[in-house]
Protein backbone atom coordinates (compact mmCIF):
# COMPACT_ATOMS: atom_id res chain seq x y z
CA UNK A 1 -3.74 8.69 16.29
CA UNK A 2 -3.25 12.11 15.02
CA UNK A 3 -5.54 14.50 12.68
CA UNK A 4 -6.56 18.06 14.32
CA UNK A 5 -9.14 17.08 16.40
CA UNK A 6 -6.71 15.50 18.50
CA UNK A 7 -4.73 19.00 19.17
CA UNK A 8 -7.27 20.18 21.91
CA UNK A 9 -8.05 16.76 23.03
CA UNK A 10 -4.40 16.28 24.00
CA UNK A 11 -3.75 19.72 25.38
CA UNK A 12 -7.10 19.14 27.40
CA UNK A 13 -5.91 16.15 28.69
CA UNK A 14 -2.28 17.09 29.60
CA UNK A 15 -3.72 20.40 31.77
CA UNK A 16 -5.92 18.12 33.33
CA UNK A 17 -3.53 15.04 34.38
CA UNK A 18 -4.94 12.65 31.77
CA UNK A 19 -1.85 10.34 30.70
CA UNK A 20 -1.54 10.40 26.90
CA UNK A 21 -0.54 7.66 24.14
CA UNK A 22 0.67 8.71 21.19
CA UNK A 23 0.29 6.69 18.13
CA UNK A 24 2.12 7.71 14.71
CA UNK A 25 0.71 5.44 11.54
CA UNK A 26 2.75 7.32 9.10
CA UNK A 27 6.76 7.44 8.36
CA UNK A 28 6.31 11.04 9.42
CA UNK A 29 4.72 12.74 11.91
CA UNK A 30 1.60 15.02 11.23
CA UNK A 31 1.80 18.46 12.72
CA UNK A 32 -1.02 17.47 15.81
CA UNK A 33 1.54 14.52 16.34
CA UNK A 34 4.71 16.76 16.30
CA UNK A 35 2.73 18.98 18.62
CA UNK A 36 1.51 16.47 21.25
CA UNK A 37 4.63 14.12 20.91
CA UNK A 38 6.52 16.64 22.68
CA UNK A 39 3.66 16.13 26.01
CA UNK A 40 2.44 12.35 25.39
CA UNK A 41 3.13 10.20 28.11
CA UNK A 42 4.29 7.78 25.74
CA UNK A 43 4.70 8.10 22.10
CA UNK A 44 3.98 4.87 19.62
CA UNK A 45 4.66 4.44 16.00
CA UNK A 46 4.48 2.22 12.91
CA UNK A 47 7.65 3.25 11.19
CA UNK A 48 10.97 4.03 13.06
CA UNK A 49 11.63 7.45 11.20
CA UNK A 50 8.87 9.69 12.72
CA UNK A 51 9.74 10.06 16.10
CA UNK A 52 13.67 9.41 16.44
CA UNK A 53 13.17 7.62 20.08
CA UNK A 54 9.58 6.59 20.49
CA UNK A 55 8.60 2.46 20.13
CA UNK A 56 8.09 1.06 16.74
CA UNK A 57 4.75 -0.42 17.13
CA UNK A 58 3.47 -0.48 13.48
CA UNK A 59 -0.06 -0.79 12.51
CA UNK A 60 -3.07 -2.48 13.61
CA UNK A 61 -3.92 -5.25 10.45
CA UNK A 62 -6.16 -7.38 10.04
CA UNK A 63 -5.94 -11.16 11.54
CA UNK A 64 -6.96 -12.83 8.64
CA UNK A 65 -3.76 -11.65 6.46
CA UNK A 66 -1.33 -13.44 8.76
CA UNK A 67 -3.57 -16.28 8.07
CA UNK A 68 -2.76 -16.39 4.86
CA UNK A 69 0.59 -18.83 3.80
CA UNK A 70 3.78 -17.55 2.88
CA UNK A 71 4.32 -16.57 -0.18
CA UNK A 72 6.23 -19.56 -1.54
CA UNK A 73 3.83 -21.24 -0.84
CA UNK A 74 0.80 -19.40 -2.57
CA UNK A 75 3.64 -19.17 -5.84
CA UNK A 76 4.03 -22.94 -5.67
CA UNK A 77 2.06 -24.30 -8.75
CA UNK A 78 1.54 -20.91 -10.13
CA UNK A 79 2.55 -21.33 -14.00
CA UNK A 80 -0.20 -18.87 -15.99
CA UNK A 81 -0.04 -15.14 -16.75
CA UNK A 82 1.38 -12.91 -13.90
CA UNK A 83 -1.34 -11.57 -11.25
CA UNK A 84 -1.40 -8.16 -11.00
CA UNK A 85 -3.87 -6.63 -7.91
CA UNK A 86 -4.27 -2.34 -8.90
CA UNK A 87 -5.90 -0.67 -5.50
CA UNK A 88 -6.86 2.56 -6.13
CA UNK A 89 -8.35 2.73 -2.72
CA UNK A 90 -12.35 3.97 -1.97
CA UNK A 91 -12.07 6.82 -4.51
CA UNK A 92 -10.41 5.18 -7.01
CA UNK A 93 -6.68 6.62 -8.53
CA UNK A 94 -7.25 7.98 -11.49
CA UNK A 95 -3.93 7.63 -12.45
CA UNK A 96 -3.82 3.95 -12.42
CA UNK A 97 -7.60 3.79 -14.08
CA UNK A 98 -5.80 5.48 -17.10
CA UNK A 99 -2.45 4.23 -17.41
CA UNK A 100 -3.27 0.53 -16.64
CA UNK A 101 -5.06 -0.02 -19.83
CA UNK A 102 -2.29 1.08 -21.79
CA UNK A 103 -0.12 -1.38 -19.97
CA UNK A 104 -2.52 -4.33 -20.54
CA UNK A 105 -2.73 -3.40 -24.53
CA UNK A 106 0.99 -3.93 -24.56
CA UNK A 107 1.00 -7.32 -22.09
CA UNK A 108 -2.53 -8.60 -22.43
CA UNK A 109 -1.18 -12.02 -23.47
CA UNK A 110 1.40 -11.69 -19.75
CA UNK A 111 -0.93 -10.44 -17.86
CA UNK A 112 -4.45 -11.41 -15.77
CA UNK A 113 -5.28 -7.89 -13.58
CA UNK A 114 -7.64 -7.86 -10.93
CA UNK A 115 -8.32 -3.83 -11.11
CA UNK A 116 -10.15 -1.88 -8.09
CA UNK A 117 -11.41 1.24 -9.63
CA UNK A 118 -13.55 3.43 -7.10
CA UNK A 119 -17.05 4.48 -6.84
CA UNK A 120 -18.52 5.17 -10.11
CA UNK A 121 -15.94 4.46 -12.32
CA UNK A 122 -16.54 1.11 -13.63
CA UNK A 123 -18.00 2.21 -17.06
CA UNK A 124 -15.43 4.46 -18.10
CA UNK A 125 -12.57 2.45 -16.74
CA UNK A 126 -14.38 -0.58 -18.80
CA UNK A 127 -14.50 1.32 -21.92
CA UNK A 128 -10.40 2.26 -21.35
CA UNK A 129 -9.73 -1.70 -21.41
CA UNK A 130 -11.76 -2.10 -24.85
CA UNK A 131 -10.81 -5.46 -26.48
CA UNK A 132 -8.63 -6.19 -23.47
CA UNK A 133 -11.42 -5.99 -21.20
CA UNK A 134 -11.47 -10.22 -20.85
CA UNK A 135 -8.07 -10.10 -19.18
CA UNK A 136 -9.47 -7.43 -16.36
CA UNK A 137 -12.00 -8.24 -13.55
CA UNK A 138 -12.81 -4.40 -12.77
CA UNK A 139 -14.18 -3.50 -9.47
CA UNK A 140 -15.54 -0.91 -7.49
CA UNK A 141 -14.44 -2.05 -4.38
CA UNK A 142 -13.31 -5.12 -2.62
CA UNK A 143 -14.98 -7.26 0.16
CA UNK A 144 -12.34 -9.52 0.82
CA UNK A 145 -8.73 -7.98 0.43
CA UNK A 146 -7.04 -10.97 2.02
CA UNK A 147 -8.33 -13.59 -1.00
CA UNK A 148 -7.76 -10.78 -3.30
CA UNK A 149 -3.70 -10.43 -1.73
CA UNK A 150 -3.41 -14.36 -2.09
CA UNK A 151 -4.10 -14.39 -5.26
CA UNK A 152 -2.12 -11.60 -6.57
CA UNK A 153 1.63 -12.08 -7.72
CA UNK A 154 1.77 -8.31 -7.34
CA UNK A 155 0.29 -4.97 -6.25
CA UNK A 156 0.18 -1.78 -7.55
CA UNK A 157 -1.62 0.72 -5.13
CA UNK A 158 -0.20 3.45 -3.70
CA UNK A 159 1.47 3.81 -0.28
CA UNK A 160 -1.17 5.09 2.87
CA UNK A 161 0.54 3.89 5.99
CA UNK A 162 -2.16 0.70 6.26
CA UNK A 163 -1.61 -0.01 2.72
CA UNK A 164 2.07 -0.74 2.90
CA UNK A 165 1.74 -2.55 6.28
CA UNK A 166 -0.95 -4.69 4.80
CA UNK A 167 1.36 -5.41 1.87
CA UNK A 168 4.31 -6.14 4.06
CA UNK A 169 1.94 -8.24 6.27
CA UNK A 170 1.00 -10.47 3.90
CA UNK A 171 4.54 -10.63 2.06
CA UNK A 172 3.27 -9.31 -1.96
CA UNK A 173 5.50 -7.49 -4.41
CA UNK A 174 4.22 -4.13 -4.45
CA UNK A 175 4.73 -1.48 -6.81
CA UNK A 176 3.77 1.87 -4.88
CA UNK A 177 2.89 4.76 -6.54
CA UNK A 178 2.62 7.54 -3.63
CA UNK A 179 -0.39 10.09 -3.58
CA UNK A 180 1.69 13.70 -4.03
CA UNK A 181 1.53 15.25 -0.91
CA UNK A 182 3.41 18.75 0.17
CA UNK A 183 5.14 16.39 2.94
CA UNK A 184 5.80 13.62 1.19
CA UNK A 185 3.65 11.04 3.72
CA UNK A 186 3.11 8.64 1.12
CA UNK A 187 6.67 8.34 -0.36
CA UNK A 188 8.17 7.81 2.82
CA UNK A 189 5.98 5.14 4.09
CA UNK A 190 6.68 3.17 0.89
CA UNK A 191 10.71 4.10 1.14
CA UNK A 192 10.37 1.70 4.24
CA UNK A 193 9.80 -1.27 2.07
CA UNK A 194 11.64 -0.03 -0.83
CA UNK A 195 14.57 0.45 0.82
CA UNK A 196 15.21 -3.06 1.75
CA UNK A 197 14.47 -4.27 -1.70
CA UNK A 198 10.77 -5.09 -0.62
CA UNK A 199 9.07 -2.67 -2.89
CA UNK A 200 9.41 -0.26 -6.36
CA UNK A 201 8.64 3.08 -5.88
CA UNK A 202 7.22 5.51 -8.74
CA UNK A 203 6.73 8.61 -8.68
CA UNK A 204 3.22 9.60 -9.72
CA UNK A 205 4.90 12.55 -11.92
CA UNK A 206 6.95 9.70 -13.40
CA UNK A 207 4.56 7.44 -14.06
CA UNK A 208 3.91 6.23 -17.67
CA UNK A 209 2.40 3.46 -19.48
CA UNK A 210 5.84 2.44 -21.04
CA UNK A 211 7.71 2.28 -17.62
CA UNK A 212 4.98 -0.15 -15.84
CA UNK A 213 5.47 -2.19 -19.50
CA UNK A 214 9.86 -2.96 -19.18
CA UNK A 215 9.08 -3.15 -15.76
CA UNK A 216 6.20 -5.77 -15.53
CA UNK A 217 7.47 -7.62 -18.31
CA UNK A 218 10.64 -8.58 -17.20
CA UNK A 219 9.00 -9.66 -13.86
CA UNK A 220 8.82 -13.00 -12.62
CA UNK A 221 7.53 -14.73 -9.48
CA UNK A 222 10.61 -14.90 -7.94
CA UNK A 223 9.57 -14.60 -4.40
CA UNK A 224 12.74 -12.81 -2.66
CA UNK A 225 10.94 -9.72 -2.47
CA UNK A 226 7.95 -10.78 -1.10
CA UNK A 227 9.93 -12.83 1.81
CA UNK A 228 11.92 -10.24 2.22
CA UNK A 229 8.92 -7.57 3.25
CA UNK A 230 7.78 -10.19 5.98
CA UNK A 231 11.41 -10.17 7.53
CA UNK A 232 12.08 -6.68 7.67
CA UNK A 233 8.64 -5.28 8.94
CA UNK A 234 6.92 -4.96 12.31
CA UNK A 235 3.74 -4.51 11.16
CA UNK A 236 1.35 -5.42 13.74
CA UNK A 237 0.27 -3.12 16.36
């Protein structure tokens, strides 16, 4: 699965006969993973642009998100304010905790946000909202990310390899806003999705209040790009 503790592990097992899986999570390969692809025994991976012959296996993902219904479905009767679901992951994005309130000043009466915020930053994120604070159910973290998926018409998160298959798994409009990386790890996982119209990708450098604004107002839950994630995705290892 990668990360530099596997280097010696690998190297250890190929001198002493071990066979070795590889498994790739990300849309490109690690350095360890470039290393020991070249003696694995068999190399695995989620996205079909890391290795350029090994299996597409994608990720493993949790059962109860392909227990969810589609999304036409879970849009049916849905007539109020659009859902928006911000992850900002276990530590929180700070960039989302600080633009998203400026969004919600500008739509607060076309939008209901369910925001995750990260450890600790529930107070100051609260205080960002001000008066729009009734429109925002602010978390640290979330229990249950398959009820929190259902209900949400879309996501904005950005793009770690079990994010986007989780996204894709459950068939939500994303908007991904990729964690800047010297390799680009996070952009190219969500270029998967975006690519085949299943996703909008911007850049963290781009981002602005005003951008998420045109964009979220105009909108709608026309499901196309959710269905289309759940066709064009293998997402479960």
């Amino acid at each position: 699965m990668g990360g530099y503790v596997s280097g010696p592990a690998g190297v250890a097992a190929k001198l002493c006969g071990v066979p070795i899986i590889l498994h790739e999570q990300n849309a490109i390969a690690g350095l360890t993973n470039k290393l020991l692809g070249k003696i694995a025994t068999c190399v695995l991976q989620a996205f079909p642009t890391a290795f350029p012959h090994a299996e597409v296996v994608g990720n493993p993902v949790r059962e109860d998100l392909f227990e969810m219904p589609n999304p036409d479905i879970r849009f049916l009767d849905r007539e109020e304010k659009l859902r928006v679901l911000v992850v900002g992951g276990s530590q929180g994005a700070r960039v989302l905790n600080h633009t998203l309130p400026k969004v919600v000043a500008q739509l607060a009466d076309k939008l209901e946000l369910r925001h995750q915020v990260g450890k600790g930053a529930v107070e100051e994120v609260s205080q960002l909202y001000g008066e729009n604070l009734e429109q925002v159910k602010i978390t640290e973290f979330i229990d249950n990310m398959a009820e929190a998926y259902a209900w949400a018409d879309v996501v904005i998160c950005r793009s770690g390899a079990l994010t986007v298959c989780e996204i894709a798994a459950v068939g939500a409009a994303a908007i991904f806003v990729p964690f800047q990386h010297k390799d680009r790890q996070q952009y190219l996982n969500a270029k998967y999705l975006s690519d085949v119209g299943a996703a909008k990708i911007i850049e963290q450098a781009d981002l602005t209040p005003e951008m998420l604004v045109n964009y979220l107002k105009n909108l709608t839950r026309e499901k196309f790009i959710a269905d289309g994630i759940e066709s064009e995705n293998n997402v479960d290892a």
